[in-house]
N, C-alpha and C. Protein backbone atom coordinates (compact mmCIF):
# COMPACT_ATOMS: atom_id res chain seq x y z
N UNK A 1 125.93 69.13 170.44
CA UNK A 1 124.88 70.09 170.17
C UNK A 1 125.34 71.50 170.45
N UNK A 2 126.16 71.73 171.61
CA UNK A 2 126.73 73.11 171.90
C UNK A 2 127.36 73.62 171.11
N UNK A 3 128.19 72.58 170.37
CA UNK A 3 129.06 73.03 168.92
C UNK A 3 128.71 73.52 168.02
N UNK A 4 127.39 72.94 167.71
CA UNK A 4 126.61 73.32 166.82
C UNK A 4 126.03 74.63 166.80
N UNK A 5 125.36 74.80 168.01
CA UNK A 5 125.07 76.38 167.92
C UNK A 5 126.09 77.40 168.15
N UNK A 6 127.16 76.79 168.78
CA UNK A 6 128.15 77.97 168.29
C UNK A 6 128.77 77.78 166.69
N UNK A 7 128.44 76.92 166.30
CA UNK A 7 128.81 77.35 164.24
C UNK A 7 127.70 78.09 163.68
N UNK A 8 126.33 77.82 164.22
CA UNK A 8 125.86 78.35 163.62
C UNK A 8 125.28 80.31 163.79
N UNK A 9 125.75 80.21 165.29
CA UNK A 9 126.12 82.07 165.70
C UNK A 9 127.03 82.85 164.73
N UNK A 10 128.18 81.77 165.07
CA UNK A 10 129.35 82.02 163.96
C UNK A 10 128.88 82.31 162.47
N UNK A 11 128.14 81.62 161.87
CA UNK A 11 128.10 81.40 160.92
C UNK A 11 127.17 82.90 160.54
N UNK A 12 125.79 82.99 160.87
CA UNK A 12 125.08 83.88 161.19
C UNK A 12 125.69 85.22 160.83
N UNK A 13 126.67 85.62 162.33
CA UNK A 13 128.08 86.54 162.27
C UNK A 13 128.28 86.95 160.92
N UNK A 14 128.70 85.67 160.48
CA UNK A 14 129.90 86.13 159.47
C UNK A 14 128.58 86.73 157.75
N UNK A 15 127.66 85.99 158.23
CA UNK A 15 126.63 86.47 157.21
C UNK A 15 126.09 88.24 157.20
N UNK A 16 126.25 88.16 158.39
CA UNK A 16 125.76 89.45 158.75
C UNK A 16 127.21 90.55 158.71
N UNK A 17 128.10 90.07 158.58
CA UNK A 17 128.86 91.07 158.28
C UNK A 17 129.00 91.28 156.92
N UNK A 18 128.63 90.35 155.59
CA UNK A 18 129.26 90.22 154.48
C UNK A 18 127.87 90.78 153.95
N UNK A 19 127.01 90.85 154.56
CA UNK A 19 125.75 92.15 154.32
C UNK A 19 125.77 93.17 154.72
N UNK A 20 126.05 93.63 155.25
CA UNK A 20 126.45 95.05 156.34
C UNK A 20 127.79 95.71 155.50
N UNK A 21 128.68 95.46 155.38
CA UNK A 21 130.08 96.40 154.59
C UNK A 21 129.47 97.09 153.75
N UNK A 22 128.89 95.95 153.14
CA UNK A 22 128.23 96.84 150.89
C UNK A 22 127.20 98.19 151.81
N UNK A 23 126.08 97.32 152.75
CA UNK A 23 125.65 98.29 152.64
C UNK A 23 125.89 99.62 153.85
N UNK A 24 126.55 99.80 154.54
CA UNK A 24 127.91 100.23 154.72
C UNK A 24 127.92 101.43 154.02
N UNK A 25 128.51 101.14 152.94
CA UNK A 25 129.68 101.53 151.84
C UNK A 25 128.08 102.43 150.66
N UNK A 26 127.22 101.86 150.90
CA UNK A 26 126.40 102.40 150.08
C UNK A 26 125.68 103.51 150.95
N UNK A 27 125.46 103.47 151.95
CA UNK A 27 124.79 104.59 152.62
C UNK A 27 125.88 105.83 152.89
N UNK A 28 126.99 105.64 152.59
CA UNK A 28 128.28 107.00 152.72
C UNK A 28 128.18 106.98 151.15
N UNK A 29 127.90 106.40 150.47
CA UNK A 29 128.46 106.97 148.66
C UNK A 29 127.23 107.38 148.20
N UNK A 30 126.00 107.44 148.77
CA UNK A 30 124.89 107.94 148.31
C UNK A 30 124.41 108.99 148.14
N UNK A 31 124.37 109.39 149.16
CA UNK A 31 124.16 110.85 149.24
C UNK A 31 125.06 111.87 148.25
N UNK A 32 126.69 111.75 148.24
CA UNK A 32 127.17 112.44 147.28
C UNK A 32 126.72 111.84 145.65
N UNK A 33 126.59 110.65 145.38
CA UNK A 33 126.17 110.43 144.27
C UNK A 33 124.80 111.00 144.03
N UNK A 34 123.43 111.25 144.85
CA UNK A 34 122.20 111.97 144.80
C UNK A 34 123.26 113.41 144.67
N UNK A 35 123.53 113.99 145.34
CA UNK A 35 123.53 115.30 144.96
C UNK A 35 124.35 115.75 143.86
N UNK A 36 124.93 114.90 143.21
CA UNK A 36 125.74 114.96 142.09
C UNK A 36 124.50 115.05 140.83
N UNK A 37 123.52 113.96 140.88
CA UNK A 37 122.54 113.74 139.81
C UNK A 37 121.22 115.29 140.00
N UNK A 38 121.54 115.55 141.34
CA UNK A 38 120.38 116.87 141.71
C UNK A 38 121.15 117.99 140.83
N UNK A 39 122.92 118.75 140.83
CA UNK A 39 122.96 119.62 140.61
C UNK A 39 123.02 119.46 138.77
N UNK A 40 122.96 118.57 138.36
CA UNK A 40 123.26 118.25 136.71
C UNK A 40 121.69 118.49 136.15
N UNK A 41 120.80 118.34 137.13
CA UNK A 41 119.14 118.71 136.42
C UNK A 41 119.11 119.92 136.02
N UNK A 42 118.68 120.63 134.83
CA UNK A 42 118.24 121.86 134.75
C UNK A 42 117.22 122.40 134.95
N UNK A 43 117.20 123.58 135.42
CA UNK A 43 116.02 123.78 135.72
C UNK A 43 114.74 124.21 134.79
N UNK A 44 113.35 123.95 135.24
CA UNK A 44 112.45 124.07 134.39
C UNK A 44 112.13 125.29 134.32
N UNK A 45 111.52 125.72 132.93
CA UNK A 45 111.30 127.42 132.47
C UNK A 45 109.79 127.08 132.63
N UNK A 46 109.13 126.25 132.83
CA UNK A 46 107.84 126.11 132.38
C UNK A 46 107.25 125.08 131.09
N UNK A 47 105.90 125.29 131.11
CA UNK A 47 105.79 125.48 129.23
C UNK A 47 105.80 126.69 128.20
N UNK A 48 106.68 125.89 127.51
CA UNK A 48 107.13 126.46 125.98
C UNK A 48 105.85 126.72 125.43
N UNK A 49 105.85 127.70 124.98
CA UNK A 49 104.79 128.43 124.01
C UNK A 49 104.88 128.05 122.65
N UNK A 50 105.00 126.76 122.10
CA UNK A 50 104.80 126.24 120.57
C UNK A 50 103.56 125.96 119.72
N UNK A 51 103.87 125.90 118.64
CA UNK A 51 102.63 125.19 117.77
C UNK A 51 102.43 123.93 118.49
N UNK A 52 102.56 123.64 118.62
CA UNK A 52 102.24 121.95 119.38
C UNK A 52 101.24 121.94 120.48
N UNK A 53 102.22 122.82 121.54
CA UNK A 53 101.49 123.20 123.10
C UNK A 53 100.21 123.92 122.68
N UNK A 54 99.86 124.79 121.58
CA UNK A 54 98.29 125.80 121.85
C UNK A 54 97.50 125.14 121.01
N UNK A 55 97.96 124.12 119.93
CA UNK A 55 97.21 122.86 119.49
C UNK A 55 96.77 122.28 120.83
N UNK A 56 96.83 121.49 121.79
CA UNK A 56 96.53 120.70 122.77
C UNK A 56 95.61 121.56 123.25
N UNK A 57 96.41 122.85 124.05
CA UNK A 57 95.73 123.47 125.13
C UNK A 57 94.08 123.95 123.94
N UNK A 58 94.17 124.10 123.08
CA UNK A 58 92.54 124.14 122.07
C UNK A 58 91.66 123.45 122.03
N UNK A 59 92.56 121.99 122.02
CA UNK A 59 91.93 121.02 121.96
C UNK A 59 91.19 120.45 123.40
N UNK A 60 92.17 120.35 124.35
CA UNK A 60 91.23 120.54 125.69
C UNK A 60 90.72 121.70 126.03
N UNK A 61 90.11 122.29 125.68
CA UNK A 61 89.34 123.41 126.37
C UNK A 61 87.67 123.04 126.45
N UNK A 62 86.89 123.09 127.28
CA UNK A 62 85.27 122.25 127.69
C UNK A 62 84.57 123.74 126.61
């Protein structure tokens, strides 16, 4: 029986390490991958003043 729970500590162990590396490895590559996808956004001007946009904004008005 003692054997047993030491395979299964062991075993446990070895589970918990083969979960832990990836995520590991993902909490250091994240952050530069987020700020990679932040500086590629452009930035917003607003709304565009089109035929389209003062159709709507007409159409909702109470």
């Amino acid at each position: 029986m003692d054997n047993q729970k030491r395979d299964n500590s062991r075993r446990n162990f070895l589970r918990g390490v083969a979960v832990a590396a990836p995520a590991a490895v993902a909490v250091a590559v994240a952050p530069k991958a987020a700020a990679k996808v932040v500086k590629d956004v452009p930035k917003s001007r607003g709304l565009r003043d089109t035929e389209h946009t003062r159709k709507y904004l007409e159409s909702a008005r109470f």
